[in-house]
C-alpha atoms as a PDB file:
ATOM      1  CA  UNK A   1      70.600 -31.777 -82.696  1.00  0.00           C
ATOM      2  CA  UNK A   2      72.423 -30.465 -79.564  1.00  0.00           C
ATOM      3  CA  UNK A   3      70.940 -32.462 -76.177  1.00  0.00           C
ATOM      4  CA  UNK A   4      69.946 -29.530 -74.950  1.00  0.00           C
ATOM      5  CA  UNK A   5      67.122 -29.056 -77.989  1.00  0.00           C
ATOM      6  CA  UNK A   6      66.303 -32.592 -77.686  1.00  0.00           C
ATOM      7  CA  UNK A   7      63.131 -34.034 -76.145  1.00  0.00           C
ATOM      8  CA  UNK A   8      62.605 -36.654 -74.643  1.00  0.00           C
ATOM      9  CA  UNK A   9      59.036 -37.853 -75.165  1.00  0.00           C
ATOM     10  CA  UNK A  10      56.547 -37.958 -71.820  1.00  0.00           C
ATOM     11  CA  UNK A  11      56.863 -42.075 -71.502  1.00  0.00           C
ATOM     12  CA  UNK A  12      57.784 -44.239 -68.403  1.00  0.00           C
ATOM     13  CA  UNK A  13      59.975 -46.897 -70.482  1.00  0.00           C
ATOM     14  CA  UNK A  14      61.798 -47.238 -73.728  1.00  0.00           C
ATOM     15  CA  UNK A  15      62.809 -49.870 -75.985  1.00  0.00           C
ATOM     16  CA  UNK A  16      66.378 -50.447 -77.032  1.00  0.00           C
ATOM     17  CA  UNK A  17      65.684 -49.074 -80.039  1.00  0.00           C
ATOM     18  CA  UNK A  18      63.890 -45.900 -78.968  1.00  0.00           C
ATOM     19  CA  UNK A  19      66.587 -45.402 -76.582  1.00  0.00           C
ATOM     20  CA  UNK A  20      69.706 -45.627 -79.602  1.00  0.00           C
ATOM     21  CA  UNK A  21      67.082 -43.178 -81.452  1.00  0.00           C
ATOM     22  CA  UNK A  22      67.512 -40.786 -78.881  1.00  0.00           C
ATOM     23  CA  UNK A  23      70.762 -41.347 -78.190  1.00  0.00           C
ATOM     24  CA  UNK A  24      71.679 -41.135 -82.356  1.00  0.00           C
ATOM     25  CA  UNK A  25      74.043 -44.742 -81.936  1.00  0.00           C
ATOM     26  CA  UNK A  26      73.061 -47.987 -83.137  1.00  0.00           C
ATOM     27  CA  UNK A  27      71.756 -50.981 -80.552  1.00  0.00           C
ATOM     28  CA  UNK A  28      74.914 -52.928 -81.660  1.00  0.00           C
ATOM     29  CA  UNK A  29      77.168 -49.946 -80.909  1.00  0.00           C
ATOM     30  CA  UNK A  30      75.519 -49.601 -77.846  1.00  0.00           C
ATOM     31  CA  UNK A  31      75.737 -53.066 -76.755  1.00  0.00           C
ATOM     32  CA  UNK A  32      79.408 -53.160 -77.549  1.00  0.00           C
ATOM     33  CA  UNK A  33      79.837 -49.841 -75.332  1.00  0.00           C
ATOM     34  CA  UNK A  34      78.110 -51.285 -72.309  1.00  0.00           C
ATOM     35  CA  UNK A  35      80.298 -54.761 -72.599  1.00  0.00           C
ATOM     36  CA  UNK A  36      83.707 -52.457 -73.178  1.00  0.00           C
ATOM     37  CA  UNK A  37      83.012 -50.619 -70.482  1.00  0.00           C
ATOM     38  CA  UNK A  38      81.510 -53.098 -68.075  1.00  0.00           C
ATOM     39  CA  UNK A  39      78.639 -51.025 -67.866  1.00  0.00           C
ATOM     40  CA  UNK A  40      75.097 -52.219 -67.490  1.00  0.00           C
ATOM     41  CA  UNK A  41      72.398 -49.441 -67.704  1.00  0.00           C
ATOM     42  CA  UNK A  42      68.237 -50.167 -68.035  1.00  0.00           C
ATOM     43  CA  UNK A  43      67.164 -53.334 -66.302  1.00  0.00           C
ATOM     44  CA  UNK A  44      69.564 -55.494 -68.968  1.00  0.00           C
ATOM     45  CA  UNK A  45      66.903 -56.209 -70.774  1.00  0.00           C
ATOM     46  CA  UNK A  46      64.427 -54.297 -73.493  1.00  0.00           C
ATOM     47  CA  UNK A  47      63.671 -51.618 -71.244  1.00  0.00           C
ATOM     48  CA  UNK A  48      64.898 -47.817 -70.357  1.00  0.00           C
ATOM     49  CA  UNK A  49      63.242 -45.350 -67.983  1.00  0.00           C
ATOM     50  CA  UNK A  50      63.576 -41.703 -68.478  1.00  0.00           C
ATOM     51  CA  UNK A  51      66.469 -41.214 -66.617  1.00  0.00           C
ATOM     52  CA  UNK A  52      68.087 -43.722 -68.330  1.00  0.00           C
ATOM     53  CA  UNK A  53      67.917 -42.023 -71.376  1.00  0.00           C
ATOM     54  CA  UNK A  54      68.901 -38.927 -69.532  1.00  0.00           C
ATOM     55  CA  UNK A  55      72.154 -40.798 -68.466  1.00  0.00           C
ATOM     56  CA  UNK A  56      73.045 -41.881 -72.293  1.00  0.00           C
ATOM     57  CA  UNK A  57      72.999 -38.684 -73.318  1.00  0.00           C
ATOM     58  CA  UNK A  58      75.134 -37.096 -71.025  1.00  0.00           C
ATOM     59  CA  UNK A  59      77.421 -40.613 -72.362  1.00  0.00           C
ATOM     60  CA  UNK A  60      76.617 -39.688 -75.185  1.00  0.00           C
ATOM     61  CA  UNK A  61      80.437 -38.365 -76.496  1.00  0.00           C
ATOM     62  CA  UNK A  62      82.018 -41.602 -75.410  1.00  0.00           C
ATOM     63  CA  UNK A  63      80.120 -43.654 -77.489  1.00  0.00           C
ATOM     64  CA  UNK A  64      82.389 -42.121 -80.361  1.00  0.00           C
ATOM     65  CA  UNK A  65      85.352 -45.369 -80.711  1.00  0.00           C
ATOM     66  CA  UNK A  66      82.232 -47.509 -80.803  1.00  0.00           C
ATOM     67  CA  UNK A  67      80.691 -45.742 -84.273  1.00  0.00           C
ATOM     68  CA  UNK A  68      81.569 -47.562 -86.768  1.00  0.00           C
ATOM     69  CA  UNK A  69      82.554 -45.166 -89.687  1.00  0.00           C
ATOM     70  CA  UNK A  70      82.164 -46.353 -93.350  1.00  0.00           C
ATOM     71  CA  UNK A  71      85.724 -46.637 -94.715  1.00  0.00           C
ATOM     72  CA  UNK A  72      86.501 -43.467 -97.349  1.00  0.00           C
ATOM     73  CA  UNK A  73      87.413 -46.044 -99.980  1.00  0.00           C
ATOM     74  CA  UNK A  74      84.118 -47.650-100.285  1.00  0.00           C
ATOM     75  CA  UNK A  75      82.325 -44.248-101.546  1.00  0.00           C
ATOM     76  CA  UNK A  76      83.112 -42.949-104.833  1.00  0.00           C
ATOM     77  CA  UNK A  77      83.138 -39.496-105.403  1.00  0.00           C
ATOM     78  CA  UNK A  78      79.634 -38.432-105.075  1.00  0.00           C
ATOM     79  CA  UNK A  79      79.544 -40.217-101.741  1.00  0.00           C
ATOM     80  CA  UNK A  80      77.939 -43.288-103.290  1.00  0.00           C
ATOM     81  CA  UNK A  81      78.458 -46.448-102.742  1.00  0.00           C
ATOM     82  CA  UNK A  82      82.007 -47.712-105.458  1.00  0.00           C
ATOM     83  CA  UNK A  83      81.013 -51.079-106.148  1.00  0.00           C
ATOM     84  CA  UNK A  84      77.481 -51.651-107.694  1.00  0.00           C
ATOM     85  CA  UNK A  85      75.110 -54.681-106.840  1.00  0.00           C
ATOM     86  CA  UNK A  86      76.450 -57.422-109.533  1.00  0.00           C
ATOM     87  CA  UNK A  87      79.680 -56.561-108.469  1.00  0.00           C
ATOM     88  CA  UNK A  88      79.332 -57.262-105.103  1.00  0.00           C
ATOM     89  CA  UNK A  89      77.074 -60.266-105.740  1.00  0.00           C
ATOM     90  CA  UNK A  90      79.817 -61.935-108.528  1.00  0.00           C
ATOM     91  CA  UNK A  91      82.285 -61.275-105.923  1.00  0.00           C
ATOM     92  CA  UNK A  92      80.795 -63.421-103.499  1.00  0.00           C
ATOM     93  CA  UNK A  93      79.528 -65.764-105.498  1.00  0.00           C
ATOM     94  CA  UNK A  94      83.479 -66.362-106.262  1.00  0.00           C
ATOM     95  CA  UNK A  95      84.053 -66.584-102.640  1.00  0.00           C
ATOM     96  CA  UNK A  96      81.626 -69.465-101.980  1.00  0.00           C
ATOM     97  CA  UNK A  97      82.664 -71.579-105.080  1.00  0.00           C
ATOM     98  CA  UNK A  98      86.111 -71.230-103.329  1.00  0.00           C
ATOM     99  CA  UNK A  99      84.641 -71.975-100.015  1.00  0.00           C
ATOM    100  CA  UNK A 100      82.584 -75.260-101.362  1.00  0.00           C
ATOM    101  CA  UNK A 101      86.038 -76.399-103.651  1.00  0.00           C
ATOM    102  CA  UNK A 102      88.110 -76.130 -99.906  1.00  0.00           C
ATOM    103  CA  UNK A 103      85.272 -77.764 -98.034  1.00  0.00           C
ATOM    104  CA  UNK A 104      85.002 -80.933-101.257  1.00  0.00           C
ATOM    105  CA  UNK A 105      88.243 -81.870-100.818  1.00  0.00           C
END
């Protein structure tokens, strides 16, 4: 979707969330944009106007270095996730029984 097909809906302000929505980045991405940048935009707190949004999106490329991408190697070949649920869960499992043997001693 191409900003100039988007719409923005008829509203006066926007929550963070509505905003990333728009905007297609996450509120954590977005946060860590506007503190990289030493950028502030909305009223710093839960709340966008139209123009605001209006701003993002013409932003809206640099936002890129801030997307986090899902490493290749953590897909398998039918773009799934490689390691299953028990795997994942035995695995850290292992981790805090190290953890707590560390911490005993």
């Amino acid at each position: 979707m191409t900003n100039a097909n988007l719409s923005i809906p008829a509203k006066r302000y926007f929550t963070l969330d509505e905003v990333c929505q728009l905007v297609q980045i996450s509120p954590e991405e977005f946060t860590q944009w506007q503190y990289e940048n030493g950028v502030v935009i909305g009223y710093g707190g839960n709340r966008y106007t139209r123009s605001d949004v209006v701003k993002l999106l013409k932003l809206k490329d640099t936002f890129s270095p801030y997307a986090e991408e899902q490493p290749q190697e953590a897909l398998d070949a039918n773009g799934q996730p490689a390691a299953d649920t028990d795997e994942i869960r035995q695995g850290l499992k292992n981790v805090l029984a190290g953890l707590e043997t560390v911490l005993v001693k």
